[in-house]
Protein backbone atom coordinates (compact mmCIF):
# COMPACT_ATOMS: atom_id res chain seq x y z
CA UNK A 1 17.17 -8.08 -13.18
CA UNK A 2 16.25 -9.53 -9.97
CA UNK A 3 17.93 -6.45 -8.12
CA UNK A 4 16.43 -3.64 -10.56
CA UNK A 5 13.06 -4.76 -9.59
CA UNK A 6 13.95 -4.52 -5.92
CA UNK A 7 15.78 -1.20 -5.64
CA UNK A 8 12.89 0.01 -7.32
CA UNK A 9 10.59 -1.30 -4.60
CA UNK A 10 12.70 0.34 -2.21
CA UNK A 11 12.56 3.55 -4.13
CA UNK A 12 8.71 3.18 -4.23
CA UNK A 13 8.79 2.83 -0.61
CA UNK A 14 10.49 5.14 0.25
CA UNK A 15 8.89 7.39 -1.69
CA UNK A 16 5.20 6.88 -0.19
CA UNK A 17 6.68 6.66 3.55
CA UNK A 18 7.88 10.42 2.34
CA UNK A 19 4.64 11.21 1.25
CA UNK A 20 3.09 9.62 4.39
CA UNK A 21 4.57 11.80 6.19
CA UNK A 22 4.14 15.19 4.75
CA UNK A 23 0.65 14.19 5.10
CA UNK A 24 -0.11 14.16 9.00
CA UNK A 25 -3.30 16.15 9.24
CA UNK A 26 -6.21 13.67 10.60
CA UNK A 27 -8.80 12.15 8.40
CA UNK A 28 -12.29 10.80 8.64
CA UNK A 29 -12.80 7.40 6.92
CA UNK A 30 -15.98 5.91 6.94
CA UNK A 31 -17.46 2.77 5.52
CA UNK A 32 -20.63 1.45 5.96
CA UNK A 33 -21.93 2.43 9.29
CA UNK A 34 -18.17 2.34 10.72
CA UNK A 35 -16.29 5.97 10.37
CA UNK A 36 -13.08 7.25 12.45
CA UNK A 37 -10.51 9.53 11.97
CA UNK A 38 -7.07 8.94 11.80
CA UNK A 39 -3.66 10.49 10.54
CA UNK A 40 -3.46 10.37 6.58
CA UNK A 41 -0.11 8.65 7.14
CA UNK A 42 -2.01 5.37 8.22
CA UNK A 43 -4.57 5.92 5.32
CA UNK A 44 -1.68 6.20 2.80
CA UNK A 45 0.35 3.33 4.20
CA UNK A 46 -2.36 0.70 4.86
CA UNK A 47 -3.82 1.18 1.56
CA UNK A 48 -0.10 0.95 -0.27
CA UNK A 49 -0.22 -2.53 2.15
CA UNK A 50 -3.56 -3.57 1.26
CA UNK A 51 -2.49 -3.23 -2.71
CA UNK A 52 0.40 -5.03 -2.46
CA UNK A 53 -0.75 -8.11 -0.87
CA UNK A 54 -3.35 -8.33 -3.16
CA UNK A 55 -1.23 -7.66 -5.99
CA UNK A 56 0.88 -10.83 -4.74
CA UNK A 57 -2.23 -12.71 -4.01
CA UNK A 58 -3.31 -12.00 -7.70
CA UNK A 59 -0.17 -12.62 -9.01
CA UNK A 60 -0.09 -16.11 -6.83
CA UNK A 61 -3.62 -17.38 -8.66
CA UNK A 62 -2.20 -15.94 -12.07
CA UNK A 63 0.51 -18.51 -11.52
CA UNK A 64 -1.35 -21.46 -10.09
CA UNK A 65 -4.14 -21.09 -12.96
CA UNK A 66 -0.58 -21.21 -15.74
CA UNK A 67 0.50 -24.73 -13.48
């Protein structure tokens, strides 16, 4: 089961670093009073990042709270 749920992370991977990168036009992000523009590519991949770790953090205080 163990490797099921990895190959699938690798397929989901690879599957957003394909998006990524059909996406290169530049963006502007803003938030707050900050704003720049960057390449959709580093929008796409830091927020697939920024999920994940805080889909392991959640899944970390799920699992302390059970303990």
């Amino acid at each position: 089961m163990q490797y099921v749920a990895s190959a699938l992370a690798i397929l989901l991977a690879i599957v957003v670093l394909i998006f990524g990168f059909q996406n290169l036009e530049s963006v502007s992000v803003s938030f707050l009073a900050w704003s720049t523009s960057l390449p959709k590519i580093f929008l796409i991949l830091g927020s697939y990042i920024f999920g994940m770790l805080s889909g392991w953090g959640l899944l970390g205080l799920m699992k302390a709270a059970v303990n």
